[in-house]
C-alpha atoms as a PDB file:
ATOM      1  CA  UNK A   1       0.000   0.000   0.000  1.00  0.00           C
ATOM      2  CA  UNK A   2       1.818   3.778  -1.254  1.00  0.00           C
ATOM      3  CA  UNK A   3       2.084   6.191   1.670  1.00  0.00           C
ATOM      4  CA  UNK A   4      -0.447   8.976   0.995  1.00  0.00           C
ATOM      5  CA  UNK A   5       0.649  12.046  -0.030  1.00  0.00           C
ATOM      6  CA  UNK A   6       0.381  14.002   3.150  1.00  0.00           C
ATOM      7  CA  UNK A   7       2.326  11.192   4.971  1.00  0.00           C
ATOM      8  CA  UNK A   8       5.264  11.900   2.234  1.00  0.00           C
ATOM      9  CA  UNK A   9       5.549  15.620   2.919  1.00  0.00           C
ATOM     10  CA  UNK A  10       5.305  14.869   6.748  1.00  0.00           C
ATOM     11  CA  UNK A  11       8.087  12.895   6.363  1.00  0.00           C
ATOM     12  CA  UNK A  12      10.251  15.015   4.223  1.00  0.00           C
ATOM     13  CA  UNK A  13      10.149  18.169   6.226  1.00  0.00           C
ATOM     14  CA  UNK A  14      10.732  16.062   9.535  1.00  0.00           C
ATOM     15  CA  UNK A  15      14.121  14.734   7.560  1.00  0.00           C
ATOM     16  CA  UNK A  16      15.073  18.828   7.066  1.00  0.00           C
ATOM     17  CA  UNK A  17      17.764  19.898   9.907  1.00  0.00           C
ATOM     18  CA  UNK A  18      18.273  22.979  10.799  1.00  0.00           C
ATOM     19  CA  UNK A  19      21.570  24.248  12.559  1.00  0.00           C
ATOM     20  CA  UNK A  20      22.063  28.120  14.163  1.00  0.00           C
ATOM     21  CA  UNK A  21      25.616  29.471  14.048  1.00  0.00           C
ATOM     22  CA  UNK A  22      25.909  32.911  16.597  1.00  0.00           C
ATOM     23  CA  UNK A  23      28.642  34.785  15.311  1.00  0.00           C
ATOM     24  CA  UNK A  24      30.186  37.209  17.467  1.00  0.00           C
ATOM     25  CA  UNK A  25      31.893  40.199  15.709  1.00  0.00           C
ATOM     26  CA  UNK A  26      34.825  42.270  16.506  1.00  0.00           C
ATOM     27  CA  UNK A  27      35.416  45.485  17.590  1.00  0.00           C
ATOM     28  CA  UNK A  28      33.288  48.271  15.957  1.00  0.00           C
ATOM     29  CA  UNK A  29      31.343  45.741  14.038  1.00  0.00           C
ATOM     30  CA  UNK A  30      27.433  44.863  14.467  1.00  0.00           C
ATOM     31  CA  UNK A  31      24.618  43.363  12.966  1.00  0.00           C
ATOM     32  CA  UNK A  32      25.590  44.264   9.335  1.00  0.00           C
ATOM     33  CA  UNK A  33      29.637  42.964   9.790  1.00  0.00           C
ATOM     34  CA  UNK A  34      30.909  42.064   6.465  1.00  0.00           C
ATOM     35  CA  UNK A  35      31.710  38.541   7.450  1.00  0.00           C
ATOM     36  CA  UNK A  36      28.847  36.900   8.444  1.00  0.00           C
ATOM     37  CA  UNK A  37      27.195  38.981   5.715  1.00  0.00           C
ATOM     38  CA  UNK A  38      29.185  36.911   2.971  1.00  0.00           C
ATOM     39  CA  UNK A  39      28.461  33.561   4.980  1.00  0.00           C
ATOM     40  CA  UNK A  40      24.374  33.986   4.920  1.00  0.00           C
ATOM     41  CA  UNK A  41      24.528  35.193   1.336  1.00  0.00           C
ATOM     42  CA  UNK A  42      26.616  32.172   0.348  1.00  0.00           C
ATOM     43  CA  UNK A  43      26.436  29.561   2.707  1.00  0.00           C
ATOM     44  CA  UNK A  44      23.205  27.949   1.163  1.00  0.00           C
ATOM     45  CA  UNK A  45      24.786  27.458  -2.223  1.00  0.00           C
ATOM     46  CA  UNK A  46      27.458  24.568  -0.100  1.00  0.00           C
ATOM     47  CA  UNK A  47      24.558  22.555   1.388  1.00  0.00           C
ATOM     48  CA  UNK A  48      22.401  19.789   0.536  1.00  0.00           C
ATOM     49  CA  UNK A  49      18.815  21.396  -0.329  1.00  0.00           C
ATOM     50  CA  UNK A  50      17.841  19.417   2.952  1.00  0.00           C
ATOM     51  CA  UNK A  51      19.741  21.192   5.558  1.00  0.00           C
ATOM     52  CA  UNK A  52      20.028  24.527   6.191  1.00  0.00           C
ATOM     53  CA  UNK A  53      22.265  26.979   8.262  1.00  0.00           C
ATOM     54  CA  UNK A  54      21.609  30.271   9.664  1.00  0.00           C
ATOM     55  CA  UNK A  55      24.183  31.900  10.813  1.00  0.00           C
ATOM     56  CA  UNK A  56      23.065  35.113  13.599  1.00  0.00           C
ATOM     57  CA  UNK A  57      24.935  38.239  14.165  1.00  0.00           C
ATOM     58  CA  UNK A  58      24.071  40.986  16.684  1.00  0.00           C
ATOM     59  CA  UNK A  59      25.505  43.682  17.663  1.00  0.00           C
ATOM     60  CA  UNK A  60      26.618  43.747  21.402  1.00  0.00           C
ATOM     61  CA  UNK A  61      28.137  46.627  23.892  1.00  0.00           C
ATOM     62  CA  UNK A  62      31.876  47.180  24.022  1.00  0.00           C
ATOM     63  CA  UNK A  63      31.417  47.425  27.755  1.00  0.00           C
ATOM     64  CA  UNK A  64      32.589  43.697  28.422  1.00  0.00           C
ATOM     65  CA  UNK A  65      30.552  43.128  31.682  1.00  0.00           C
ATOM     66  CA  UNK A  66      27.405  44.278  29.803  1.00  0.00           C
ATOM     67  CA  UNK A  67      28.349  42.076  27.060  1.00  0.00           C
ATOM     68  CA  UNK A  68      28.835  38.983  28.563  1.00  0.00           C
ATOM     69  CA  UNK A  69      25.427  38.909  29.973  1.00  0.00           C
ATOM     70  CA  UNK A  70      24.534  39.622  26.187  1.00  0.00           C
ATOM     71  CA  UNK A  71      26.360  36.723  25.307  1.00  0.00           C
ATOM     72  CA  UNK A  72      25.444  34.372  27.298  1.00  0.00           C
ATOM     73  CA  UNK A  73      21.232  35.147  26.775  1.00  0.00           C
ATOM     74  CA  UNK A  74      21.757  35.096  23.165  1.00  0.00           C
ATOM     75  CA  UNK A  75      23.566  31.444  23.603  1.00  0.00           C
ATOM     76  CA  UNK A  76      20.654  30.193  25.856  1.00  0.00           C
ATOM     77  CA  UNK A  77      18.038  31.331  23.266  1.00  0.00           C
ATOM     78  CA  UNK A  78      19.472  30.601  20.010  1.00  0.00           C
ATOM     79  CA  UNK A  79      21.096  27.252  21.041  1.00  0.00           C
ATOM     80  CA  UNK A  80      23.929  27.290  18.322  1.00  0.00           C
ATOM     81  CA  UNK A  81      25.646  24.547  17.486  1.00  0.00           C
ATOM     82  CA  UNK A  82      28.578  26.775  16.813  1.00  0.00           C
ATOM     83  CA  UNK A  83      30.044  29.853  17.751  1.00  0.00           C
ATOM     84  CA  UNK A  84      32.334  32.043  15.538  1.00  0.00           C
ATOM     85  CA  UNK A  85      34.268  34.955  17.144  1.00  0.00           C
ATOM     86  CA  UNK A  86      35.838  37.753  14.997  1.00  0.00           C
ATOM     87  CA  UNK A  87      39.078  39.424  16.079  1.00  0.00           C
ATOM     88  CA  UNK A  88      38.626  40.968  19.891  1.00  0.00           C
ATOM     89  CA  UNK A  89      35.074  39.248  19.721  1.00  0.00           C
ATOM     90  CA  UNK A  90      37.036  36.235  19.658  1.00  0.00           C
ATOM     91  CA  UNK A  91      37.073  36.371  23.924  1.00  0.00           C
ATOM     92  CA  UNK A  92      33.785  36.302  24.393  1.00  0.00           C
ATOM     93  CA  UNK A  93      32.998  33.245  21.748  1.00  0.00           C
ATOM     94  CA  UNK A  94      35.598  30.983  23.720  1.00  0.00           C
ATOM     95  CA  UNK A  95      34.255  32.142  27.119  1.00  0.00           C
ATOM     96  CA  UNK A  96      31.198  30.646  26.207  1.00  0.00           C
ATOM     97  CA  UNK A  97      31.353  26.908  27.123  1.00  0.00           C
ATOM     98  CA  UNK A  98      30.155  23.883  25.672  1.00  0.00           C
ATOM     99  CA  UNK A  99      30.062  24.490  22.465  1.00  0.00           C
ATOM    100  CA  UNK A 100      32.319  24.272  19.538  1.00  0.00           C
ATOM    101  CA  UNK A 101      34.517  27.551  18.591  1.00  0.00           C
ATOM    102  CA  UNK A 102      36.070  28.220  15.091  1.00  0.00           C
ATOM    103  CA  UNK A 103      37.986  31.687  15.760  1.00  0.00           C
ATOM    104  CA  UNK A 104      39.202  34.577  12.924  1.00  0.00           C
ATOM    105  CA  UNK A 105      41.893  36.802  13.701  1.00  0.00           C
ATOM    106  CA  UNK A 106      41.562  35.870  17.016  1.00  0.00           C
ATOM    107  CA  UNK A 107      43.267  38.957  19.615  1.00  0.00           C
ATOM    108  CA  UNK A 108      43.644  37.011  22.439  1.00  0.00           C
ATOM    109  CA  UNK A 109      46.431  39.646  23.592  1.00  0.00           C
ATOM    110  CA  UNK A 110      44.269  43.237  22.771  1.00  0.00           C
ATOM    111  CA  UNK A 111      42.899  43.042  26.354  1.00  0.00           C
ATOM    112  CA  UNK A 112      46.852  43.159  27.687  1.00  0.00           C
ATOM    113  CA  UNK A 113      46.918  46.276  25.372  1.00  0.00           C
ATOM    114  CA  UNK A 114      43.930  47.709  26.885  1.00  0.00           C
ATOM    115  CA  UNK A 115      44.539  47.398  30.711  1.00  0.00           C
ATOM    116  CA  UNK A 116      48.385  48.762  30.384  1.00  0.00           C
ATOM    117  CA  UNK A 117      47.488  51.630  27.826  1.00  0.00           C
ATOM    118  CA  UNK A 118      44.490  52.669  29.954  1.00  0.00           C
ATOM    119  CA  UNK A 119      45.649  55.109  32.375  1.00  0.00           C
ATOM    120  CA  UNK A 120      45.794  57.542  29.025  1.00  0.00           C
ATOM    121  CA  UNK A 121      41.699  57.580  29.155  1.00  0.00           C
ATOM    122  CA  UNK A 122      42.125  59.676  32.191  1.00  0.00           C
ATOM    123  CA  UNK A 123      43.760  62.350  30.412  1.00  0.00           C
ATOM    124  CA  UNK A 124      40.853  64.953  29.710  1.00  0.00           C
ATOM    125  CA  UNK A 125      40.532  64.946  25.909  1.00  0.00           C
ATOM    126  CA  UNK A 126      41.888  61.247  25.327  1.00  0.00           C
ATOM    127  CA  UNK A 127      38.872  59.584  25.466  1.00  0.00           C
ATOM    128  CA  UNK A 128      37.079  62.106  23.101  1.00  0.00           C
ATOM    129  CA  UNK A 129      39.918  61.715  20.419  1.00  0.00           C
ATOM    130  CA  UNK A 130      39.864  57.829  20.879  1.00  0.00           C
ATOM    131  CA  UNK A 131      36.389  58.158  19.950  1.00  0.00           C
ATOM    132  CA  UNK A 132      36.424  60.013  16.974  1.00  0.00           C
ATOM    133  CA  UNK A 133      39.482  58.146  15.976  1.00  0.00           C
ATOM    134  CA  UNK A 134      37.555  54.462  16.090  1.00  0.00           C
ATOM    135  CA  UNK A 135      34.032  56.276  15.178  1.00  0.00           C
ATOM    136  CA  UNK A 136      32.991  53.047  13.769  1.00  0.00           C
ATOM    137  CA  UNK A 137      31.304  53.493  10.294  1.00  0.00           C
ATOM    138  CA  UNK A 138      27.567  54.110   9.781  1.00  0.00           C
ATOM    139  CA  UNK A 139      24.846  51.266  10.172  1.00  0.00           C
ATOM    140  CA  UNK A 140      24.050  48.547  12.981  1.00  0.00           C
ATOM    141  CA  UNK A 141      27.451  48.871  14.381  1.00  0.00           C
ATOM    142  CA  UNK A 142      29.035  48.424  18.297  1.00  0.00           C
ATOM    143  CA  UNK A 143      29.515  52.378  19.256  1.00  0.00           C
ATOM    144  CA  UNK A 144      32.989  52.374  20.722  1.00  0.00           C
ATOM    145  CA  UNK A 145      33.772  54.626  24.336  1.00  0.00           C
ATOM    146  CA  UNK A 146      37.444  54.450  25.734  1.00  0.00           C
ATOM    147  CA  UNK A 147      37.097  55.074  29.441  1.00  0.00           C
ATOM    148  CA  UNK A 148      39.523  54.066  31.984  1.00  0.00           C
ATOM    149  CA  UNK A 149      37.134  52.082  33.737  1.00  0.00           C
ATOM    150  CA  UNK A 150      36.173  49.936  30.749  1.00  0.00           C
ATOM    151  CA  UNK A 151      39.499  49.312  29.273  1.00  0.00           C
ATOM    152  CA  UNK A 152      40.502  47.713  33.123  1.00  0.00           C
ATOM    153  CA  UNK A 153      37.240  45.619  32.205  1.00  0.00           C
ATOM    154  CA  UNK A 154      38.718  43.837  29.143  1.00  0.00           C
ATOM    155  CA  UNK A 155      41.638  41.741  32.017  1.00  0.00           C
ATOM    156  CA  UNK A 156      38.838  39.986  33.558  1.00  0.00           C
ATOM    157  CA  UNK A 157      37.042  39.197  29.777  1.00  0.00           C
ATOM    158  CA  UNK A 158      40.631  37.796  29.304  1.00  0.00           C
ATOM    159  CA  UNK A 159      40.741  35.487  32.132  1.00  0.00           C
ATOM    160  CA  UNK A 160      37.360  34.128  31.602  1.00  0.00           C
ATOM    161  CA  UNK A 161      38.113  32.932  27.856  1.00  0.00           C
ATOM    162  CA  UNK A 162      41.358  31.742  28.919  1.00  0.00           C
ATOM    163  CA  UNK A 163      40.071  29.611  31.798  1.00  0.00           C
ATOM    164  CA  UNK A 164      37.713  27.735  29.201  1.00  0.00           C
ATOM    165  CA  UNK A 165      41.248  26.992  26.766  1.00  0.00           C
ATOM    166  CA  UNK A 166      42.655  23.214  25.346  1.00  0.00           C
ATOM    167  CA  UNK A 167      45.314  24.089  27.692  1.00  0.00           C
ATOM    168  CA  UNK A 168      42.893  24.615  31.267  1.00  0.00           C
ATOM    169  CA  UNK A 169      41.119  21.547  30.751  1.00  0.00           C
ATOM    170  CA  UNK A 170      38.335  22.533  28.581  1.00  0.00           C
ATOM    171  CA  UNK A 171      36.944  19.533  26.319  1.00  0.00           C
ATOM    172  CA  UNK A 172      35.553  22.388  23.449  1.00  0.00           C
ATOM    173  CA  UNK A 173      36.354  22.260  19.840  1.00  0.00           C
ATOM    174  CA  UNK A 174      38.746  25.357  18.888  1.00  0.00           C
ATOM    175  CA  UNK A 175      40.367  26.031  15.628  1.00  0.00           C
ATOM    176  CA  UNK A 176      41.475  29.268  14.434  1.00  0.00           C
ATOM    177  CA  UNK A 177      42.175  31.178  11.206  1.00  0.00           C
ATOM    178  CA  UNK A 178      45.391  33.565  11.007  1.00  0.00           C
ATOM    179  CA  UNK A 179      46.353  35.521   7.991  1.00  0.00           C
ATOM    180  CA  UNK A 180      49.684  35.878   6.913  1.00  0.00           C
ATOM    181  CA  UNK A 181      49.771  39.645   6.181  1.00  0.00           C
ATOM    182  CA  UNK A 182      47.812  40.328   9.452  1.00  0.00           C
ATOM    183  CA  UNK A 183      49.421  43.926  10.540  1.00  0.00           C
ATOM    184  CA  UNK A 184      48.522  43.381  13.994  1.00  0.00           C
ATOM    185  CA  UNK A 185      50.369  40.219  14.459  1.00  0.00           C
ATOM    186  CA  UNK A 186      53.526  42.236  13.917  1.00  0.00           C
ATOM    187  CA  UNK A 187      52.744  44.433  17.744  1.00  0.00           C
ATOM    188  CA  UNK A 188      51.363  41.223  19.272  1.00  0.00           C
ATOM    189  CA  UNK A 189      47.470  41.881  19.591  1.00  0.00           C
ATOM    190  CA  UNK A 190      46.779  38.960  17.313  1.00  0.00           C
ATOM    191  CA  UNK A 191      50.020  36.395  18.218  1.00  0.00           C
ATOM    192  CA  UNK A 192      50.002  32.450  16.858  1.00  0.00           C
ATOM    193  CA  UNK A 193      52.362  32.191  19.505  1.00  0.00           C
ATOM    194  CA  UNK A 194      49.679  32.883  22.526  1.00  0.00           C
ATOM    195  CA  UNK A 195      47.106  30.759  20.486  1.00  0.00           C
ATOM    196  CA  UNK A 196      49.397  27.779  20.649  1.00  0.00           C
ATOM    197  CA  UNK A 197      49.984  27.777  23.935  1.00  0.00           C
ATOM    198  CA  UNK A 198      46.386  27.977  25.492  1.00  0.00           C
ATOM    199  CA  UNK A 199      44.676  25.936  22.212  1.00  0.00           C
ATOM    200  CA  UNK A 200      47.693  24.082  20.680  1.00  0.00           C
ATOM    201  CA  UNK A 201      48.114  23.611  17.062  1.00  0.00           C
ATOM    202  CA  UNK A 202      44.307  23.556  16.023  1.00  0.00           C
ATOM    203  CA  UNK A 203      44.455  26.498  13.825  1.00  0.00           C
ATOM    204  CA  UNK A 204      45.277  27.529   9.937  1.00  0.00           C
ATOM    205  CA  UNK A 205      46.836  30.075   7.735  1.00  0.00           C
ATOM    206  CA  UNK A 206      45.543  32.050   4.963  1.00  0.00           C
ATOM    207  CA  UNK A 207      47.398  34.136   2.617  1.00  0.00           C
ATOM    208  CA  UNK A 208      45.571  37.554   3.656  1.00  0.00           C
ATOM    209  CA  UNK A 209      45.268  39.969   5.854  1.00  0.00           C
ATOM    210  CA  UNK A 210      43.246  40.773   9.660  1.00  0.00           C
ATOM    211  CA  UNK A 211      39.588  40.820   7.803  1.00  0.00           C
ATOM    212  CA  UNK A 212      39.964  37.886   6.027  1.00  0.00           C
ATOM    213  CA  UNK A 213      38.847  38.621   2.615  1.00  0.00           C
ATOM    214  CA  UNK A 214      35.663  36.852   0.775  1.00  0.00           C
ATOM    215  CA  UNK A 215      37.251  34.336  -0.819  1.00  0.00           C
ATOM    216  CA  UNK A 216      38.955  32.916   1.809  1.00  0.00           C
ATOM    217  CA  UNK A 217      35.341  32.869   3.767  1.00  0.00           C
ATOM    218  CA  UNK A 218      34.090  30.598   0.945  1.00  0.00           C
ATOM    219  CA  UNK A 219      37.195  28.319   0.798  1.00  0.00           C
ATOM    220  CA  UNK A 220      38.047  28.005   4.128  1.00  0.00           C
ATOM    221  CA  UNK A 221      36.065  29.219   6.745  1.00  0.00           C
ATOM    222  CA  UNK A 222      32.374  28.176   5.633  1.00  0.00           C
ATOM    223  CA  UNK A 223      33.738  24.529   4.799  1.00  0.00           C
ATOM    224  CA  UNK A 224      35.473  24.353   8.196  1.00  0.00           C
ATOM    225  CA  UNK A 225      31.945  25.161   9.473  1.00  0.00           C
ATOM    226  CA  UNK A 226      30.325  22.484   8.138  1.00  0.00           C
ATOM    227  CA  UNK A 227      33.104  19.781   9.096  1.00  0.00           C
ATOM    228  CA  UNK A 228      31.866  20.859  12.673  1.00  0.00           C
ATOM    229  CA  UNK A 229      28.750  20.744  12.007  1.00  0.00           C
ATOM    230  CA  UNK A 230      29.402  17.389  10.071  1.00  0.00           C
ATOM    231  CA  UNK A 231      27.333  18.521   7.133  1.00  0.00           C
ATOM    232  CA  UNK A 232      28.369  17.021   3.921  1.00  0.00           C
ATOM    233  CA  UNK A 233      28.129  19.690   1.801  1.00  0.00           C
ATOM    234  CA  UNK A 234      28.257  20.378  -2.045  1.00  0.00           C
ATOM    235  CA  UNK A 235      31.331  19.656  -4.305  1.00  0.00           C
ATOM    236  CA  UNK A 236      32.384  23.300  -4.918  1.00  0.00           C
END
């Protein structure tokens, strides 16, 4: 006896999976960050016509205390199966635990940066300048304020990511993506040195710079999601 129709279709959509990505940006950037732009515009044409990703962005305060409650609500409502952090946003992806992190420019060090260079916020006009300096462009975008007090702030979002690394204990997936011509490996903000020895040697090069350029989204970084997510996708 054939299945009736309606039994068909019930079956098909039940076979239809459905994963959720949260992607948290990096400094300045927001709900319209050029990165996860590329991934939703593209990410469809790697998948079986089956399964779909969705990858969210949303733009969070630079304040990290304020953020990390952010973070954290946005993880217990979405229920990602990954996490991808951008550049500074990279501390606040791995401080979320228990879920797998893939990591871009990751500036593991920027905080170090922060705390020693923030006693300059307390000169009167600094934080103004710093301000206008990193006015971040127009559109859903993080609006940047140096002040002493939350520079000192970024130590303790340090400590936090670090505590959930390979190299504290922590049974998460990490792998990371460093470009060769990155301009802030060269002070230390972003160092594959400091990666390695909190996450080991899960990470890769690509030959381009800190905001790792579109094609290196669609041939690295969106396949390396779905190994995670152990989607076979599309031969590209």
């Amino acid at each position: 006896m054939k299945p009736v129709k309606g039994t068909i279709n019930f079956i098909e959509n039940n076979m239809k999976s459905n994963y959720t990505v949260l992607y948290v940006h990096g400094m300045g950037g927001g709900g319209d960050s050029r990165i996860p732009s590329i991934l939703n515009e593209h990410i469809s044409s790697f998948l079986p016509e089956n399964i779909s990703v969705r990858i969210v962005v949303r733009t969070y305060s630079f304040d990290p205390e304020i953020s990390r409650g952010q973070l954290a609500d946005w993880r217990d409502e979405l229920q990602p199966e990954l996490i991808i952090g951008e550049s500074l946003g990279s501390l606040g992806a791995i401080a979320l635990k228990g879920v797998p992190h893939l990591l871009v420019s990751p500036s593991l060090n920027a905080p170090l940066y922060f705390c020693d260079l923030a006693w300059l916020a307390l000169i009167p006009g600094v934080t103004p300048l710093l301000d206008r300096i990193y006015h971040p462009r127009e559109g859903d975008r993080q609006p940047l304020h140096f002040t002493y007090r939350t520079l000192r702030k970024y130590k303790e979002l340090r400590r936090r990511a670090l505590a959930n690394a390979a190299a504290a204990g922590s049974t998460d997936h990490f792998h990371a993506f460093f470009g060769r011509h990155d301009h802030y490996r060269r002070s230390g903000i972003v160092s594959v040195r400091t990666w390695k020895k909190y996450f080991g040697e899960s990470f890769t090069f690509y030959d381009g710079t800190h905001f790792m350029e579109e094609e290196y989204v669609l041939s690295l970084l969106i396949p390396e999601i779905l190994n995670v997510l152990e989607i076979n996708g599309k031969n590209k």
